[in-house]
C-alpha atoms as a PDB file:
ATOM      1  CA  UNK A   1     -78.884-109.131  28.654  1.00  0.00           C
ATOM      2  CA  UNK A   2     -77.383-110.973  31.526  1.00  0.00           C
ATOM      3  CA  UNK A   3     -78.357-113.681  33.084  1.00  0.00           C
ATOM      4  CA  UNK A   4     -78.130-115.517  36.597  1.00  0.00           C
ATOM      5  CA  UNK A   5     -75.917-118.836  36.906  1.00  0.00           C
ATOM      6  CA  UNK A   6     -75.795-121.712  39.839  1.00  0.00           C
ATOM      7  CA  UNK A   7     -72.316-122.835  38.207  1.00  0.00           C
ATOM      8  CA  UNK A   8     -69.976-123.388  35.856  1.00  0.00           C
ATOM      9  CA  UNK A   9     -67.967-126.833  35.818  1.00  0.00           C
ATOM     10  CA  UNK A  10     -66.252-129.454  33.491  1.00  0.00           C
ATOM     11  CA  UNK A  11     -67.521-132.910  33.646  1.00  0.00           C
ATOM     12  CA  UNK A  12     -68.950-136.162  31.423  1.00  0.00           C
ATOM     13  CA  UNK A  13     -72.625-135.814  29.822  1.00  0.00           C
ATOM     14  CA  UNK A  14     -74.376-139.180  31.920  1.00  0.00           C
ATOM     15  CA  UNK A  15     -77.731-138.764  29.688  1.00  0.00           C
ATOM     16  CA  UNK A  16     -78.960-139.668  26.601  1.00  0.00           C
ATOM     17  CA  UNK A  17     -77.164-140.169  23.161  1.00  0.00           C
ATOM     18  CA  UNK A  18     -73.770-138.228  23.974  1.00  0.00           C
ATOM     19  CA  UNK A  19     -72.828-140.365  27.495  1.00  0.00           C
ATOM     20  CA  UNK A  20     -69.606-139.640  28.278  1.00  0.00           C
ATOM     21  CA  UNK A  21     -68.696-136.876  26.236  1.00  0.00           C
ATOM     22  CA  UNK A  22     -66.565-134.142  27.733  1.00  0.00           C
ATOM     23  CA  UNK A  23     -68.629-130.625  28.659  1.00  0.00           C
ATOM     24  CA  UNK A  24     -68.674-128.000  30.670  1.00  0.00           C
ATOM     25  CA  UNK A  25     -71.790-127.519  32.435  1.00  0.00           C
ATOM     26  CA  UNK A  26     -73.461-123.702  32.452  1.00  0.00           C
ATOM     27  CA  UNK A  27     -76.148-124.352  34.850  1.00  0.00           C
ATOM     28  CA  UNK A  28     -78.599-121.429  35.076  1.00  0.00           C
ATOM     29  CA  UNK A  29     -80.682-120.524  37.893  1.00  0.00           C
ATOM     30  CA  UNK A  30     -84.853-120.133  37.618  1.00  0.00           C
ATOM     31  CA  UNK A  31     -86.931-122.699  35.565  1.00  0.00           C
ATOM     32  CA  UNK A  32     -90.360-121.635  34.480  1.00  0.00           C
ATOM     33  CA  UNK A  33     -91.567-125.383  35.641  1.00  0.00           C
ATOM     34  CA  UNK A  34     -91.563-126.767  39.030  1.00  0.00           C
ATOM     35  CA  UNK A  35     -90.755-130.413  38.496  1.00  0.00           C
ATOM     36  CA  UNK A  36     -91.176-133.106  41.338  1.00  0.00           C
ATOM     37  CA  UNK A  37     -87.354-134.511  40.667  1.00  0.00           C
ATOM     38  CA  UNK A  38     -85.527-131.670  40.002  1.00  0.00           C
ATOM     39  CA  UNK A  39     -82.353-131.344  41.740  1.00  0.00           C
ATOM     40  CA  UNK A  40     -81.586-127.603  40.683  1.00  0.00           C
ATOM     41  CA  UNK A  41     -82.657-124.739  43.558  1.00  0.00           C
ATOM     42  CA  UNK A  42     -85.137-122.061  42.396  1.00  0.00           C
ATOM     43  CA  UNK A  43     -83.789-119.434  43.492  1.00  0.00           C
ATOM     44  CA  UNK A  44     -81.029-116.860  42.700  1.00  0.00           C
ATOM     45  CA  UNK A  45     -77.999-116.713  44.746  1.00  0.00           C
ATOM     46  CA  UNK A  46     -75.827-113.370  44.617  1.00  0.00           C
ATOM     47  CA  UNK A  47     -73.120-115.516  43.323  1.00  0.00           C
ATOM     48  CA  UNK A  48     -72.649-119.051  41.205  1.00  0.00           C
ATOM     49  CA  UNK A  49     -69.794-121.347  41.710  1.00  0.00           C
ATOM     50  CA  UNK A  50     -66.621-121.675  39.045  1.00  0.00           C
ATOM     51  CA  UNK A  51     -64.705-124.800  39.080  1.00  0.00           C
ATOM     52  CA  UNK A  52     -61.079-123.273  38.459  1.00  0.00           C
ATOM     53  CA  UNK A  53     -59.348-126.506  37.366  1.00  0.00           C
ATOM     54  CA  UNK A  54     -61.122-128.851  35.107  1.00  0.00           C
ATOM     55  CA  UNK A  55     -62.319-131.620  37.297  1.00  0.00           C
ATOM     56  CA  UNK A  56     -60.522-130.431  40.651  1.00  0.00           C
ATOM     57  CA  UNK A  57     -64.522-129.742  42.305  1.00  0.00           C
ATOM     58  CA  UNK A  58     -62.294-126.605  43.584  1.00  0.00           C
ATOM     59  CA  UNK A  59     -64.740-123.761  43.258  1.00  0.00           C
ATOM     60  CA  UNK A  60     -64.405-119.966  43.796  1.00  0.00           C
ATOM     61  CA  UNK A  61     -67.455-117.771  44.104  1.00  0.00           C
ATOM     62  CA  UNK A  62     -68.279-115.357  40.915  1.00  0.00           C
ATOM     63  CA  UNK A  63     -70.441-112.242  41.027  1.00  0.00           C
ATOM     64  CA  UNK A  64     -74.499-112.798  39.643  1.00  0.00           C
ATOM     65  CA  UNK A  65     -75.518-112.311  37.032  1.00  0.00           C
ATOM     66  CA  UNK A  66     -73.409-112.663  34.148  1.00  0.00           C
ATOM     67  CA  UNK A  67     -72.754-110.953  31.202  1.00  0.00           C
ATOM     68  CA  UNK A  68     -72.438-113.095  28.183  1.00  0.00           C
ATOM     69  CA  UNK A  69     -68.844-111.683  26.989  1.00  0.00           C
ATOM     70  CA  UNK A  70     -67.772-112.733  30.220  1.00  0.00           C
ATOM     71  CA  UNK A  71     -69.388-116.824  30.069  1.00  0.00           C
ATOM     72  CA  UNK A  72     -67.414-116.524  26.689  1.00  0.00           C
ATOM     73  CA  UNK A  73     -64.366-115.890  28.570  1.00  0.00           C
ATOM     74  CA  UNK A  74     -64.787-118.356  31.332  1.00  0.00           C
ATOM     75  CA  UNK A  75     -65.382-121.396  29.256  1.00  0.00           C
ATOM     76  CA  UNK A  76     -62.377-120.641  26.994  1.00  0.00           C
ATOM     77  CA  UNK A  77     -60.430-121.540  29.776  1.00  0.00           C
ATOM     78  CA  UNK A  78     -61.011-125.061  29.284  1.00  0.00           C
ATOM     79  CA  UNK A  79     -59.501-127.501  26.820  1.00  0.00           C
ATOM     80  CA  UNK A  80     -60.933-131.083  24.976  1.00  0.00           C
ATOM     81  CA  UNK A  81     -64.407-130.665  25.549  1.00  0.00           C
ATOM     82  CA  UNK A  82     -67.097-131.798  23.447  1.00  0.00           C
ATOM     83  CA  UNK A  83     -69.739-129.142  24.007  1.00  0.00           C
ATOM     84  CA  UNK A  84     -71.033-126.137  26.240  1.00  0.00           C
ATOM     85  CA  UNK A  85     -73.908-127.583  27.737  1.00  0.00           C
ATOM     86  CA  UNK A  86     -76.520-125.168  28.527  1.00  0.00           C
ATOM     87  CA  UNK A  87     -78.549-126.219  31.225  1.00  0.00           C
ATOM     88  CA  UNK A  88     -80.295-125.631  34.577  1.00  0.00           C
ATOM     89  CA  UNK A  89     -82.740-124.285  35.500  1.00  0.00           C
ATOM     90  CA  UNK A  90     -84.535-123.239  32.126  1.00  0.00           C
ATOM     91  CA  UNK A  91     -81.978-121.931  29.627  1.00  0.00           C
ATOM     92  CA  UNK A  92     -84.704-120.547  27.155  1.00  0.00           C
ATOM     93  CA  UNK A  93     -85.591-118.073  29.638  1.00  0.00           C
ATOM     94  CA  UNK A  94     -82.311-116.109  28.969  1.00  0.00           C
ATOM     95  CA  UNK A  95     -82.702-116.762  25.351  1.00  0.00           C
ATOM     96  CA  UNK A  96     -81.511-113.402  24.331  1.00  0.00           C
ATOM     97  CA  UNK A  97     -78.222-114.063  26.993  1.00  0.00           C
ATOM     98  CA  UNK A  98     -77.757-117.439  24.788  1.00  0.00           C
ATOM     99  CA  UNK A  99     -77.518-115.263  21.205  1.00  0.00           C
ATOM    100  CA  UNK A 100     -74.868-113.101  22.195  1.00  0.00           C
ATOM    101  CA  UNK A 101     -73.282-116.323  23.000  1.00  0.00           C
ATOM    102  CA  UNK A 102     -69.957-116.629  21.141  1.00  0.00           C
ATOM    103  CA  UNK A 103     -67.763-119.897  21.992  1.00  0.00           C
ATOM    104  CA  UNK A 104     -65.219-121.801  20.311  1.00  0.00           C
ATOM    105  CA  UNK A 105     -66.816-125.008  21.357  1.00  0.00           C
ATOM    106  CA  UNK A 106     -70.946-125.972  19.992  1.00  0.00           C
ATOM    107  CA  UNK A 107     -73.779-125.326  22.202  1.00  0.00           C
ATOM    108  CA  UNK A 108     -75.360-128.432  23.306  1.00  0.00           C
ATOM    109  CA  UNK A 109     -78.910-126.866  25.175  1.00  0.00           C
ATOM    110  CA  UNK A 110     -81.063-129.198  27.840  1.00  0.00           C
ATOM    111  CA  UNK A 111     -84.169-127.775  28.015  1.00  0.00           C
ATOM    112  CA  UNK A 112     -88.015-128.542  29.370  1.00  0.00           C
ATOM    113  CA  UNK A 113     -88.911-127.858  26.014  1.00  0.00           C
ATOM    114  CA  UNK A 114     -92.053-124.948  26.666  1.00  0.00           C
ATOM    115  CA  UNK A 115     -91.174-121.916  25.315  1.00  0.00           C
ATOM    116  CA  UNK A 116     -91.229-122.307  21.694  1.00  0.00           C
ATOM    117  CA  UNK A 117     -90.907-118.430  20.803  1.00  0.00           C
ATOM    118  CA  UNK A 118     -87.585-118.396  22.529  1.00  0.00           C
ATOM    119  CA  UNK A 119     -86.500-121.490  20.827  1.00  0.00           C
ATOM    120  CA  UNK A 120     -86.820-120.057  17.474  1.00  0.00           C
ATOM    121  CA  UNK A 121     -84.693-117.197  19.171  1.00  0.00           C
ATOM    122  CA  UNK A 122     -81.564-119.296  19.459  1.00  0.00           C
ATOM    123  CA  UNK A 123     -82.404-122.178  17.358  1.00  0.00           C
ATOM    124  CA  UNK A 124     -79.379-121.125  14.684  1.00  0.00           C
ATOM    125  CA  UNK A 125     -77.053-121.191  17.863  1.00  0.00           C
ATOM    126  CA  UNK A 126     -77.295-124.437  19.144  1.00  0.00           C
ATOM    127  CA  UNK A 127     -76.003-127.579  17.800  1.00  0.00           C
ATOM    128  CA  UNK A 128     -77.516-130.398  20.081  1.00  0.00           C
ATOM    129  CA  UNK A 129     -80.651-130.164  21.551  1.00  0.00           C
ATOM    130  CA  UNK A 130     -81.541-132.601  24.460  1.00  0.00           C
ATOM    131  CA  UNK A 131     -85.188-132.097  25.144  1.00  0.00           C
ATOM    132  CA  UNK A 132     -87.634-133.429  27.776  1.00  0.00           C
ATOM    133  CA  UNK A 133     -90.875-134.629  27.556  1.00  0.00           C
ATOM    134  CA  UNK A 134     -92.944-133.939  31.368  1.00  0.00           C
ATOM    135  CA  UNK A 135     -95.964-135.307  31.454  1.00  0.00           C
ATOM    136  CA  UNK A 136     -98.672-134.423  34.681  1.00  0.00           C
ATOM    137  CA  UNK A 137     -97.249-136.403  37.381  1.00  0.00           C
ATOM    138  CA  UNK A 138     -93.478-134.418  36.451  1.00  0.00           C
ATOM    139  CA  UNK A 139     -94.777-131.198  36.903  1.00  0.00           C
ATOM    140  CA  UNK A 140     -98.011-129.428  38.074  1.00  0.00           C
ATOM    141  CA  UNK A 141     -99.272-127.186  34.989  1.00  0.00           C
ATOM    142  CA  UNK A 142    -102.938-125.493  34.684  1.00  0.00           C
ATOM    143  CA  UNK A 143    -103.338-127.255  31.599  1.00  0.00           C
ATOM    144  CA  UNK A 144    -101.995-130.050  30.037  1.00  0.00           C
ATOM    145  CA  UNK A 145    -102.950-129.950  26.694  1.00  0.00           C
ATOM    146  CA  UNK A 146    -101.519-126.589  26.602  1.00  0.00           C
ATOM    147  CA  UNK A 147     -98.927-127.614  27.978  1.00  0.00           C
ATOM    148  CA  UNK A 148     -97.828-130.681  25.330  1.00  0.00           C
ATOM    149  CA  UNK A 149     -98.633-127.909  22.765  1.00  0.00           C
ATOM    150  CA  UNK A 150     -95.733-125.971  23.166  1.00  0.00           C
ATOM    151  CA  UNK A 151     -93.414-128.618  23.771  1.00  0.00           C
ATOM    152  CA  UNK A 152     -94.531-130.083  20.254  1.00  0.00           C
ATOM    153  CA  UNK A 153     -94.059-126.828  18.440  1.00  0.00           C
ATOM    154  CA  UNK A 154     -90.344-126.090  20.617  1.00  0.00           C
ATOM    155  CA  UNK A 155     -89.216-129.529  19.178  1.00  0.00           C
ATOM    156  CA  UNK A 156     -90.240-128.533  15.987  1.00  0.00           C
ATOM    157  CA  UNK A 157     -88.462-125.355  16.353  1.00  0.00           C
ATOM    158  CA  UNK A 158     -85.801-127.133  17.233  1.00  0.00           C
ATOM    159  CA  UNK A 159     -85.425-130.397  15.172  1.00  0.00           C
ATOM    160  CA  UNK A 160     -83.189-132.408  13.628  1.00  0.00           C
ATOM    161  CA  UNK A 161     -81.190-130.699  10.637  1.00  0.00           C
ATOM    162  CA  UNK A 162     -77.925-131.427   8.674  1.00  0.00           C
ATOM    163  CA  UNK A 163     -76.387-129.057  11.009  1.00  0.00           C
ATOM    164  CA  UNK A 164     -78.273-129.739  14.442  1.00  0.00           C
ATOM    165  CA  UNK A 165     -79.256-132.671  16.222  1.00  0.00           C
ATOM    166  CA  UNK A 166     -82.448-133.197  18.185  1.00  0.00           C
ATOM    167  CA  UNK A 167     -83.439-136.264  20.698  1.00  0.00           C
ATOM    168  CA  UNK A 168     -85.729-136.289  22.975  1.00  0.00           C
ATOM    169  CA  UNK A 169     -85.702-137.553  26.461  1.00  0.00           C
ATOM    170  CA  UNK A 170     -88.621-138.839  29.205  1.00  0.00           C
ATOM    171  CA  UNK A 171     -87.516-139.973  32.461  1.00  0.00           C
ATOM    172  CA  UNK A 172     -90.190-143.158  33.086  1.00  0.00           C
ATOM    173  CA  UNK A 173     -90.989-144.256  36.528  1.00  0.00           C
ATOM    174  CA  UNK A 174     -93.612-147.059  37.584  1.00  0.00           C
ATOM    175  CA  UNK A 175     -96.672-143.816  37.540  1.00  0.00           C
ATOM    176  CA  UNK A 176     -95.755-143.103  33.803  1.00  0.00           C
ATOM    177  CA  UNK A 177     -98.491-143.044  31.395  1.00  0.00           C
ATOM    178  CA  UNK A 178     -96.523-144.754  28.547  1.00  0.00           C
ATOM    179  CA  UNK A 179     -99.403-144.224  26.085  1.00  0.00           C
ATOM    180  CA  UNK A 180     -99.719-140.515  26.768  1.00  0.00           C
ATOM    181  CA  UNK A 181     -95.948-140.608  25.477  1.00  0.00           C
ATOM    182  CA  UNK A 182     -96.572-142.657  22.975  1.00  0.00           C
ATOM    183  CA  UNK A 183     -99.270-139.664  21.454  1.00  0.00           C
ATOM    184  CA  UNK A 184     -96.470-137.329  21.570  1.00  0.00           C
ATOM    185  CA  UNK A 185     -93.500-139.292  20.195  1.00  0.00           C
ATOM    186  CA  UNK A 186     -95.910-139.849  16.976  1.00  0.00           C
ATOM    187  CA  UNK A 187     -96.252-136.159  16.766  1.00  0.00           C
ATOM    188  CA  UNK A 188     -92.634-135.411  17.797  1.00  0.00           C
ATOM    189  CA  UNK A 189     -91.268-138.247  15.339  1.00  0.00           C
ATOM    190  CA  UNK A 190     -89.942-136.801  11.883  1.00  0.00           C
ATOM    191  CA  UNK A 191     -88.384-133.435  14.222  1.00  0.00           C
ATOM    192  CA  UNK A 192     -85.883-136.189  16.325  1.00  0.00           C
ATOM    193  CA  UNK A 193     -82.891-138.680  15.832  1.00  0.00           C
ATOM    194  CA  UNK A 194     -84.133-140.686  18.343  1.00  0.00           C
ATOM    195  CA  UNK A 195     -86.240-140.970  22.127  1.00  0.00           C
ATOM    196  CA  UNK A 196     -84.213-141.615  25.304  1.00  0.00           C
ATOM    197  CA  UNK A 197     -86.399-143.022  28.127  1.00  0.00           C
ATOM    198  CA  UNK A 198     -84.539-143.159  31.343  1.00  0.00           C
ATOM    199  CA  UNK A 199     -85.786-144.478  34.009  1.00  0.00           C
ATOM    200  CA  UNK A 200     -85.777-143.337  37.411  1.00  0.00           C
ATOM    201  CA  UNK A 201     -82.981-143.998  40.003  1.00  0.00           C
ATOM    202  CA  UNK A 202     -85.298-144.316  42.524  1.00  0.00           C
ATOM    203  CA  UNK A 203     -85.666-148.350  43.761  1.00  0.00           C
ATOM    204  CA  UNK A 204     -89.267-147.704  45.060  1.00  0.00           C
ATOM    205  CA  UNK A 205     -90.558-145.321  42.003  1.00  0.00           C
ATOM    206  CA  UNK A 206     -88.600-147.705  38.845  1.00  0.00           C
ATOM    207  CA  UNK A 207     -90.584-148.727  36.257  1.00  0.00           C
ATOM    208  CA  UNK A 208     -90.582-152.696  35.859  1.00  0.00           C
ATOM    209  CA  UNK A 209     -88.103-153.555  33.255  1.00  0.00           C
ATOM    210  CA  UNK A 210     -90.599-155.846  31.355  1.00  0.00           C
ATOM    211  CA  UNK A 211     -92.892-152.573  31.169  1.00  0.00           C
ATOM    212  CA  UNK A 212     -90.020-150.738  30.236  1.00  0.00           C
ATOM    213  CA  UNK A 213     -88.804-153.088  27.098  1.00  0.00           C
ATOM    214  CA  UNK A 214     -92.332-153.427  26.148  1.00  0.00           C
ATOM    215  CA  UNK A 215     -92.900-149.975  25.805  1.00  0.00           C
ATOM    216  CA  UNK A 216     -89.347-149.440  23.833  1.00  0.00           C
ATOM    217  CA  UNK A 217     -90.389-151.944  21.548  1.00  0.00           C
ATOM    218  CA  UNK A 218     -93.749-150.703  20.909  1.00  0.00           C
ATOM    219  CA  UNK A 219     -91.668-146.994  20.300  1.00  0.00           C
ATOM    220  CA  UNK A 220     -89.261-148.756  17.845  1.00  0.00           C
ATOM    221  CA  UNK A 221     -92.376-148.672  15.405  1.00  0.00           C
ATOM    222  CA  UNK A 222     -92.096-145.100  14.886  1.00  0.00           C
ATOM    223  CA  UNK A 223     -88.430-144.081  15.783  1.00  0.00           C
ATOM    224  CA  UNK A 224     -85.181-145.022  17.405  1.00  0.00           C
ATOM    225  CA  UNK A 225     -85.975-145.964  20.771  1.00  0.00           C
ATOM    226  CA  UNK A 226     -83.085-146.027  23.601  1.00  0.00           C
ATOM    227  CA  UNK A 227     -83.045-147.473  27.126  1.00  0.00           C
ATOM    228  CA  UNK A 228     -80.115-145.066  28.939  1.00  0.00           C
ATOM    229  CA  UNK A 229     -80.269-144.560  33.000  1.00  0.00           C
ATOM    230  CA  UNK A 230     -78.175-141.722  34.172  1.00  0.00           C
ATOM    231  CA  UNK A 231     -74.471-142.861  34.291  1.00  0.00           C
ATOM    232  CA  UNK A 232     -73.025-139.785  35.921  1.00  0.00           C
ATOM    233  CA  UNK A 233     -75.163-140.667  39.004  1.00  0.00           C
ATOM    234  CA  UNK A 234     -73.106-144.439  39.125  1.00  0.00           C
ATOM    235  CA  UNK A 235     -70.024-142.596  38.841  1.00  0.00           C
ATOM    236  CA  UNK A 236     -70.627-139.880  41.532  1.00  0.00           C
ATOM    237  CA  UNK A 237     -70.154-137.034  39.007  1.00  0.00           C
ATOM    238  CA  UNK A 238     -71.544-133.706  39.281  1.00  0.00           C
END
């Protein structure tokens, strides 16, 4: 199977546990989600962008879609990274693109965390997971209990193991309900290493920092609980 790219570049992880490790970025295009913050377009250009020296931001244009032999080939070219991140977009949509996967660095994925079946598809793969937890207010979905269903069974598909690890990640903003959370981390719990909550860049939509530590503490009960903004945003990376 191929699959459909927006990019492929070499920068610094700015969320969660691994800030400021060394990746390269495989962003894919098409999400199955439609979130109010995302900054990644919808649709599917006729070609993604290649950064041809590590950190340069000198792109040339490549050919969509992609065949996985060929990603394999493209991210050998660089050297010292930490992990491939797989990201976008939705990378479990091109969960059979992601198993034919065969790199010499470990696949770190960033996913919405909804499509459970395709997690267990790849879940041998991948070596980091970084998932999200949306909440109504993120995203518009017909129904929300539904909805936290699957991403409670995809973090279980893809927990915490001796050989991969698992956090999970909710961006918080001042409309957050923190105790709707709260129900999920408890359920989410013995599958992670630990929650990120990040709050928002935006001045007018951040969450009160007494809110904020309140509701990390109150986390803390159940599991390690981490206040992280996004870094690479301070530092103008991609």
């Amino acid at each position: 199977m191929d699959a459909p790219l927006q990019e492929i570049f070499c920068s610094v992880q700015g969320e969660g546990p691994y800030i400021g490790m060394r990746q390269v970025f495989v962003r894919f295009a098409g999400c199955n989600l439609s979130c109010s913050y995302c900054d990644t377009p919808q649709k599917t250009d006729k070609y993604f962008k290649f950064e041809r020296i590590p950190g340069s931001f000198e792109f040339e244009s490549m050919a969509n879609p992609i065949t996985p032999s060929r990603l394999n080939e493209l991210v050998s070219r660089f050297d010292q990274v930490h992990s491939i991140s797989l990201t976008g977009g939705e990378p479990l949509l091109y969960s059979d693109f992601i198993q034919e996967l065969d790199t010499r660095y470990p696949l770190y994925l960033e996913s919405n965390m909804t499509l459970p079946e395709n997690a267990r598809q790849i879940s041998d793969k991948i070596r980091f997971v970084s998932g999200d937890i949306k909440m109504q207010g993120d995203v518009n979905v017909p129904e929300l209990s539904s909805h936290i269903d699957s991403t409670i069974k995809c973090f279980k598909e893809l927990r915490t193991t001796k050989t991969r690890d698992c956090f999970a990640k909710v961006i918080i903003s001042k409309y957050t309900e923190t105790e709707q959370i709260y129900d999920i981390v408890t359920e989410i719990s013995q599958y992670i290493s630990c929650i990120v909550l990040q709050p928002v860049t935006s001045p007018t939509d951040r969450c009160d920092l007494d809110v904020l530590l309140q509701f990390q503490n109150k986390l803390l009960n159940i599991i390690d609980a981490r206040i992280i903004p996004q870094s690479h945003k301070m530092l103008g990376c991609l």
